[in-house]
N, C-alpha and C. Protein backbone atom coordinates (compact mmCIF):
# COMPACT_ATOMS: atom_id res chain seq x y z
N UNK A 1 -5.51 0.17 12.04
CA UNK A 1 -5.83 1.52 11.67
C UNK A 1 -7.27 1.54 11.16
N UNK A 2 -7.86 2.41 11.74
CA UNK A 2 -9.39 2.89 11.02
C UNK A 2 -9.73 3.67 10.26
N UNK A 3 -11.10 4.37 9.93
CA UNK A 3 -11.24 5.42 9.11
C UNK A 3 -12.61 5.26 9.14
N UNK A 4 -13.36 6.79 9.46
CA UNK A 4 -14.66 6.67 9.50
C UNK A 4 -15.46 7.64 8.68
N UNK A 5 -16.08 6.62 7.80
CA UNK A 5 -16.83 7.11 6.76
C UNK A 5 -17.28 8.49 7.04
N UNK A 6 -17.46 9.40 5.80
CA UNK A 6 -18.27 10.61 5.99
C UNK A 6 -18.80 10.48 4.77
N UNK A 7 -19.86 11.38 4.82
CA UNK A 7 -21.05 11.22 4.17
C UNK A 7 -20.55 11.78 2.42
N UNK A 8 -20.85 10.62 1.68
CA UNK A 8 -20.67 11.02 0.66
C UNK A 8 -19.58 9.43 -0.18
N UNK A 9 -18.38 9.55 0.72
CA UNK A 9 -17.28 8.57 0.59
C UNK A 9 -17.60 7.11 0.03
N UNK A 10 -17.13 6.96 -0.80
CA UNK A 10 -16.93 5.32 -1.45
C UNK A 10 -15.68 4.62 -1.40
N UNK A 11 -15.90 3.23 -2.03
CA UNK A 11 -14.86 2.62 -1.66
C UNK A 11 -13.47 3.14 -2.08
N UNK A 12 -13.81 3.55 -3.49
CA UNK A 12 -12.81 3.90 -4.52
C UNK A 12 -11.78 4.87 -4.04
N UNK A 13 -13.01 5.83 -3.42
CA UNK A 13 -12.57 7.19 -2.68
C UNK A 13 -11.30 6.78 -1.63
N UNK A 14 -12.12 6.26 -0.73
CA UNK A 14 -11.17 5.37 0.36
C UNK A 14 -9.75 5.15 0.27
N UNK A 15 -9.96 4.18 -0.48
CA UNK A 15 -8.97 3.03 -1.25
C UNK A 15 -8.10 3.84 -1.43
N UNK A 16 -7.95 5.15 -2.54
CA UNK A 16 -7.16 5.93 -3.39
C UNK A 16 -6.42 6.87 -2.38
N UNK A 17 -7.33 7.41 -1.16
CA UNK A 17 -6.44 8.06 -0.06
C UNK A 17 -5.97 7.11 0.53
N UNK A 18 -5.82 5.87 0.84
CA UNK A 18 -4.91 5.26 1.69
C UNK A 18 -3.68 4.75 0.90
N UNK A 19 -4.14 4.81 -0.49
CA UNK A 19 -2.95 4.02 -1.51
C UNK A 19 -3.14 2.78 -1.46
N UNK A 20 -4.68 1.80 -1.73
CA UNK A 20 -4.74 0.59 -1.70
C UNK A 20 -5.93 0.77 -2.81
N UNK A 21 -6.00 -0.80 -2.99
CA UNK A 21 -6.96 -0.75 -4.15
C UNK A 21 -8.58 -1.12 -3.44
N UNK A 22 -9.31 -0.89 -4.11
CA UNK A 22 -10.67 -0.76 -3.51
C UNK A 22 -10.68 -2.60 -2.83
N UNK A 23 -10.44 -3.09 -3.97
CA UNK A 23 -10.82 -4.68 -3.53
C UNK A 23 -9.97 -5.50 -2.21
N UNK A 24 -8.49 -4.77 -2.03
CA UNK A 24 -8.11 -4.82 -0.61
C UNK A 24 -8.39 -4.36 0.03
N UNK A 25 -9.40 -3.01 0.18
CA UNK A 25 -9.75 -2.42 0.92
C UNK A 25 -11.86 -3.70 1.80
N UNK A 26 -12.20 -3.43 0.44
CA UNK A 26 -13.30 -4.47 0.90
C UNK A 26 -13.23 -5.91 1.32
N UNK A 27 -11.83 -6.21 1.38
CA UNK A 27 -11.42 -8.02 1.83
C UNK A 27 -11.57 -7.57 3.56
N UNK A 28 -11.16 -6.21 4.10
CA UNK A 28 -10.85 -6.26 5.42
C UNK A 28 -12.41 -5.81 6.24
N UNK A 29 -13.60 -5.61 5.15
CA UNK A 29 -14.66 -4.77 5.95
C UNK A 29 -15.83 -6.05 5.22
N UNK A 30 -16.92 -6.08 6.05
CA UNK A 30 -18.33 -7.10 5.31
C UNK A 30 -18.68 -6.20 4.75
N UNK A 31 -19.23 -4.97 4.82
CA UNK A 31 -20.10 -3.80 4.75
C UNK A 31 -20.16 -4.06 2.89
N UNK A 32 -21.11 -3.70 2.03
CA UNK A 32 -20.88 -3.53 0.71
C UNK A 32 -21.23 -2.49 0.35
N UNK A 33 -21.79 -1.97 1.14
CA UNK A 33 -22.31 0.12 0.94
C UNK A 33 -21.43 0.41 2.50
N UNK A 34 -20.83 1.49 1.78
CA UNK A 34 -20.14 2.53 3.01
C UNK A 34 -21.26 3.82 3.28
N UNK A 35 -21.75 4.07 4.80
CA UNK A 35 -22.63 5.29 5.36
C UNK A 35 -21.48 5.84 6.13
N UNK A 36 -22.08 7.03 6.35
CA UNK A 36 -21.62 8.34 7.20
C UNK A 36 -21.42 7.57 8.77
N UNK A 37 -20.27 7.60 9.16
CA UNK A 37 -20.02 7.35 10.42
C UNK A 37 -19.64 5.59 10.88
N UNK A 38 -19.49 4.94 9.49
CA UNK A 38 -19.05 3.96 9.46
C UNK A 38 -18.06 3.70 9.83
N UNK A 39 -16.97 2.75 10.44
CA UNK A 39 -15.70 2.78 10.90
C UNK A 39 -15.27 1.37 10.18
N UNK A 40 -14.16 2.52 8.86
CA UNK A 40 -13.68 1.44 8.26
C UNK A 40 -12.64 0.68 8.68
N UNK A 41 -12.28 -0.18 8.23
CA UNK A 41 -10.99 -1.43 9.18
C UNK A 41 -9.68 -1.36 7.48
N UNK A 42 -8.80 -0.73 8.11
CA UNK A 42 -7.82 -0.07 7.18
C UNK A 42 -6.27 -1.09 7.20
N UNK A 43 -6.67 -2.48 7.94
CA UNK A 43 -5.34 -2.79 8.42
C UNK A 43 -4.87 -3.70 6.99
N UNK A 44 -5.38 -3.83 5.71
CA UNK A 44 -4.64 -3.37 4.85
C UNK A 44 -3.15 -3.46 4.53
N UNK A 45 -3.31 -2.01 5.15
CA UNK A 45 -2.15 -0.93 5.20
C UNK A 45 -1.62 -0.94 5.86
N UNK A 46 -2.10 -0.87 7.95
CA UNK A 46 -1.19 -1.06 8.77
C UNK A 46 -0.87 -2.06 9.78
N UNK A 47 -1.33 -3.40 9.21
CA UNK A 47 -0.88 -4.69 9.47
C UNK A 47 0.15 -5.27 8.89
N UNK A 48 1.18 -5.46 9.57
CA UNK A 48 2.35 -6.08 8.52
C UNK A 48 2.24 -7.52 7.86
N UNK A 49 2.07 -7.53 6.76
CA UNK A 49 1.93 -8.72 5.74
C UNK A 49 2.97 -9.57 5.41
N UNK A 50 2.77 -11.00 5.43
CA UNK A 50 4.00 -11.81 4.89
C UNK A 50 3.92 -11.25 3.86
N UNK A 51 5.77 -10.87 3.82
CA UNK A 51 6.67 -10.30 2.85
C UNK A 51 6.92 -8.99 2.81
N UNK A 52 5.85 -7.55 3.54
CA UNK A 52 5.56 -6.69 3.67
C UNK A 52 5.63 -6.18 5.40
N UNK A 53 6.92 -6.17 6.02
CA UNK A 53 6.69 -6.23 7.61
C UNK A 53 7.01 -5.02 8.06
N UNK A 54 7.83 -4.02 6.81
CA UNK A 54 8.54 -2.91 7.05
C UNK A 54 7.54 -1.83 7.44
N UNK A 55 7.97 -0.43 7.48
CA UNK A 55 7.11 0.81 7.69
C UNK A 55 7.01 1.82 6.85
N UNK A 56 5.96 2.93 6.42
CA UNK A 56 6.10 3.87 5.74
C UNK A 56 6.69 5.18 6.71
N UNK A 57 7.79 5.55 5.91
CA UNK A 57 8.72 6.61 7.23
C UNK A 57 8.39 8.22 6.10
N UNK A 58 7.52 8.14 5.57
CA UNK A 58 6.79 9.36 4.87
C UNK A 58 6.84 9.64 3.48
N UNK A 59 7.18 10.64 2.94
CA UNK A 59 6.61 10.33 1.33
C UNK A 59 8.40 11.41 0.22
N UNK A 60 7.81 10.96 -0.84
CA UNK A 60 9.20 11.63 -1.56
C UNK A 60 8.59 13.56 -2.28
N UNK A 61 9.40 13.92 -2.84
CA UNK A 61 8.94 15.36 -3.53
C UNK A 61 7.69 15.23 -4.36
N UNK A 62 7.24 14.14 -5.02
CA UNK A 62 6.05 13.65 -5.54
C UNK A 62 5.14 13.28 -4.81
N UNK A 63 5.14 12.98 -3.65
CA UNK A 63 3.78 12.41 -2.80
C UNK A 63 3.82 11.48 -2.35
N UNK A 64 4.82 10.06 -3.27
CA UNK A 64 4.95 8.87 -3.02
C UNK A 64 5.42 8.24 -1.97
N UNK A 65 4.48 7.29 -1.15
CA UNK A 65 5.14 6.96 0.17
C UNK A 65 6.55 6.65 -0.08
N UNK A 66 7.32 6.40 1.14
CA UNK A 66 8.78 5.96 1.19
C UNK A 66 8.61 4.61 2.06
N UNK A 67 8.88 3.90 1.81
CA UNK A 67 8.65 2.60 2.66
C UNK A 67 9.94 2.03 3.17
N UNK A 68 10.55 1.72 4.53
CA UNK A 68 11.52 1.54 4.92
C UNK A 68 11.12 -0.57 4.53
N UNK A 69 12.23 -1.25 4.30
CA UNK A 69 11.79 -2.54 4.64
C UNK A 69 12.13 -3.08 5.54
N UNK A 70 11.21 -4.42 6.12
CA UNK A 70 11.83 -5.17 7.37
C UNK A 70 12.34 -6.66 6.72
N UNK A 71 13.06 -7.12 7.71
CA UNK A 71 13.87 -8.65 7.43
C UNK A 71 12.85 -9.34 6.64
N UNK A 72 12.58 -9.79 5.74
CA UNK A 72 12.14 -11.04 5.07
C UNK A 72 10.89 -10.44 3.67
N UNK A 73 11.41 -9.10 3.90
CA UNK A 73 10.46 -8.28 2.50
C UNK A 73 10.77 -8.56 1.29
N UNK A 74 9.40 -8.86 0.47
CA UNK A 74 9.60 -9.34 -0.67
C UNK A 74 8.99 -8.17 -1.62
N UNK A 75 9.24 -7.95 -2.53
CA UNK A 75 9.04 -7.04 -3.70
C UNK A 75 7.44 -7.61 -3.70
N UNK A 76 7.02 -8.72 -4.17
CA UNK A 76 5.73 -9.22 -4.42
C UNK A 76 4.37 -8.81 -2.67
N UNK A 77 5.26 -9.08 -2.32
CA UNK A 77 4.71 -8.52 -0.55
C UNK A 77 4.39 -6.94 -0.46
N UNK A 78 5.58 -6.35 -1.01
CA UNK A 78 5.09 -4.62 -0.65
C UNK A 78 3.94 -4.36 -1.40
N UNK A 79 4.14 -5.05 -2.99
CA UNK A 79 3.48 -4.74 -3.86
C UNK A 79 2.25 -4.85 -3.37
N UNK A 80 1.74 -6.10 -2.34
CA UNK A 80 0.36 -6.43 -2.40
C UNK A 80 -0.16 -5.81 -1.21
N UNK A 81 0.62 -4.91 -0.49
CA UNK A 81 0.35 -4.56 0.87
C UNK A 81 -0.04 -3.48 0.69
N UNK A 82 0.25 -2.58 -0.40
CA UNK A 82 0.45 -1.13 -0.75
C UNK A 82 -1.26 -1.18 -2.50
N UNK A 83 -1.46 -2.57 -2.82
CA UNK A 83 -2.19 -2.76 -3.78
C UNK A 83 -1.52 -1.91 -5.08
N UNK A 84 -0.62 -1.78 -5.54
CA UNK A 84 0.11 -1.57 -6.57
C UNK A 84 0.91 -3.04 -7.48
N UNK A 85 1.28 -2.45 -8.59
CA UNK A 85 1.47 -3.74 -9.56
C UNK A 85 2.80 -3.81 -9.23
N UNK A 86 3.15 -5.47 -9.31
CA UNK A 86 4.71 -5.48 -9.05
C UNK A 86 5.61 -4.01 -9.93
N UNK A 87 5.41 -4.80 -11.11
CA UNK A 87 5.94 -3.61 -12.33
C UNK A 87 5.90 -2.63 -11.88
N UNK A 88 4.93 -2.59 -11.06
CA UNK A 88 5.10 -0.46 -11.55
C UNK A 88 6.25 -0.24 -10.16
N UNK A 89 6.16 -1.21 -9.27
CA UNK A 89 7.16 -1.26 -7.87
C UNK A 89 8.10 -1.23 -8.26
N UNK A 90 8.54 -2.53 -9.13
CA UNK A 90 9.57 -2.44 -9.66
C UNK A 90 10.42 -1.29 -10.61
N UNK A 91 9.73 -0.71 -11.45
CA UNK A 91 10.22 0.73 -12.24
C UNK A 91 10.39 2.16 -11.11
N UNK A 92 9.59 1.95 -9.98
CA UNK A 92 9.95 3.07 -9.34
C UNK A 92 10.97 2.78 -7.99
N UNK A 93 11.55 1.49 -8.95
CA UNK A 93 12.38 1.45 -7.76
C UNK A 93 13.97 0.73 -8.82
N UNK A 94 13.87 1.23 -9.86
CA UNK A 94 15.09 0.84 -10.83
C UNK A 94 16.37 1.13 -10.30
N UNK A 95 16.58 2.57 -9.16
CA UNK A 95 18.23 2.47 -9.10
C UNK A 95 18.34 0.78 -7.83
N UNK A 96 17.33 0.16 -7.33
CA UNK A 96 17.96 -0.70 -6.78
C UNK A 96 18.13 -2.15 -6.92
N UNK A 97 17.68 -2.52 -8.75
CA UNK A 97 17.89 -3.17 -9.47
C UNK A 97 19.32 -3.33 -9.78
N UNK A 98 19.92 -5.00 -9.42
CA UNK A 98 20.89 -5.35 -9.76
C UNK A 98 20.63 -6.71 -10.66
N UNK A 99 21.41 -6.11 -11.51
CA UNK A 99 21.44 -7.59 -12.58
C UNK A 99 19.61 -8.57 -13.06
N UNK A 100 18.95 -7.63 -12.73
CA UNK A 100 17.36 -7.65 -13.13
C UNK A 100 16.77 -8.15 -12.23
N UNK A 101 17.77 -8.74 -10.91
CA UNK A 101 17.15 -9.24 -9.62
C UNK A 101 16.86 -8.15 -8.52
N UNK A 102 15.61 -8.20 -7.24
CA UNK A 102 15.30 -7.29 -6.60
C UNK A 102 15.37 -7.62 -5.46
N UNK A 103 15.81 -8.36 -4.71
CA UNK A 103 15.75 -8.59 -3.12
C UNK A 103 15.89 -7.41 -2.05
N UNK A 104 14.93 -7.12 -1.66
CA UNK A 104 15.26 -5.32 -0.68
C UNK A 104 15.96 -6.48 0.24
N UNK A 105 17.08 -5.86 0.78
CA UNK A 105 17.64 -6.38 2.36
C UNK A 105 16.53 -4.81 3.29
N UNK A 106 16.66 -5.67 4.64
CA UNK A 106 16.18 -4.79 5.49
C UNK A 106 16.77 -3.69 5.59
N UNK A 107 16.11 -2.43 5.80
CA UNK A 107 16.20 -1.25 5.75
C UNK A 107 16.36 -0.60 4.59
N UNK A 108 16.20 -0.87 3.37
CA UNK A 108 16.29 -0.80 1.69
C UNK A 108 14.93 0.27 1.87
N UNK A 109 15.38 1.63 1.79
CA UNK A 109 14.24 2.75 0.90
C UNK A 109 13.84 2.73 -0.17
N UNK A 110 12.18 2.00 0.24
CA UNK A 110 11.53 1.87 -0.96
C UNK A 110 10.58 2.50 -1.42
N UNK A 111 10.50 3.25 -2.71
CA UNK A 111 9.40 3.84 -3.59
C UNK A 111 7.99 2.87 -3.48
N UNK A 112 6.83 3.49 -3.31
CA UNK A 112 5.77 2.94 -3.40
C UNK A 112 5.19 3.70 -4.43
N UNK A 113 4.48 3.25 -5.66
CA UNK A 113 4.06 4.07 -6.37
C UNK A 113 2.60 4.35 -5.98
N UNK A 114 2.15 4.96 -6.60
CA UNK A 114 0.34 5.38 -6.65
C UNK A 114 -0.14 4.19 -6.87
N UNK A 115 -1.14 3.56 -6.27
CA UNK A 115 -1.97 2.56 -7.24
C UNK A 115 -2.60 2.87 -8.56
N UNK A 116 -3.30 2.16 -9.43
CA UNK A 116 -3.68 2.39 -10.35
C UNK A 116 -4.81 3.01 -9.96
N UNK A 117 -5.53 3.97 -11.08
CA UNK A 117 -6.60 4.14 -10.73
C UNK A 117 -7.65 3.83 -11.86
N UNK A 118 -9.00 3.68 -11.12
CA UNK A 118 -10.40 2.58 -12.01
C UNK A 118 -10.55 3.31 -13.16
């Protein structure tokens, strides 16, 4: 997935509309200044990551993506795919806490929260 700079846009900016954090966002591009018409490299987000293989199937009444999971998803995986803190994954995802353990099985609807912001 791409995204091409317009004039004005920073990383932060970026980062915060895709729901990743600036510094995963700059691991996938060399560039250290973003210009107008730049074509950013977003895969991030839509490359599936060990631990993170599932899909976003759209968002809840709040905004928050919904993330379907795939076979071998790890809580620590979404977390880092999505650049959000385990914790906060974990609290927005409390009804599927059993016994303080979190293993999504595949197809487990998962809350992605907001990342933090700077």
């Amino acid at each position: 997935m791409r995204y091409t700079a317009a004039d004005g846009d920073t990383w932060e900016g970026i980062a915060s509309h895709f729901r990743m954090t600036p510094e995963i966002l700059k691991n996938f591009n060399e560039s250290v200044v973003i210009s107008a018409g730049q074509v950013i490299d977003l895969r991030g987000v839509a490359v599936p990551q060990l631990g993170a293989g599932g899909s976003v199937t759209g968002h809840d009444e709040q905004g928050r993506l919904l993330y379907r999971t795939g076979p071998g998803d790890t809580p620590a995986g979404i977390a880092s795919r999505y650049g959000v803190p385990l914790h906060a994954l974990r609290i927005a995802n409390l009804n599927l806490l059993t016994g303080g353990e979190w293993i999504p099985p595949a197809g487990t609807m998962v809350t992605i929260p907001s990342p933090p912001k700077d």
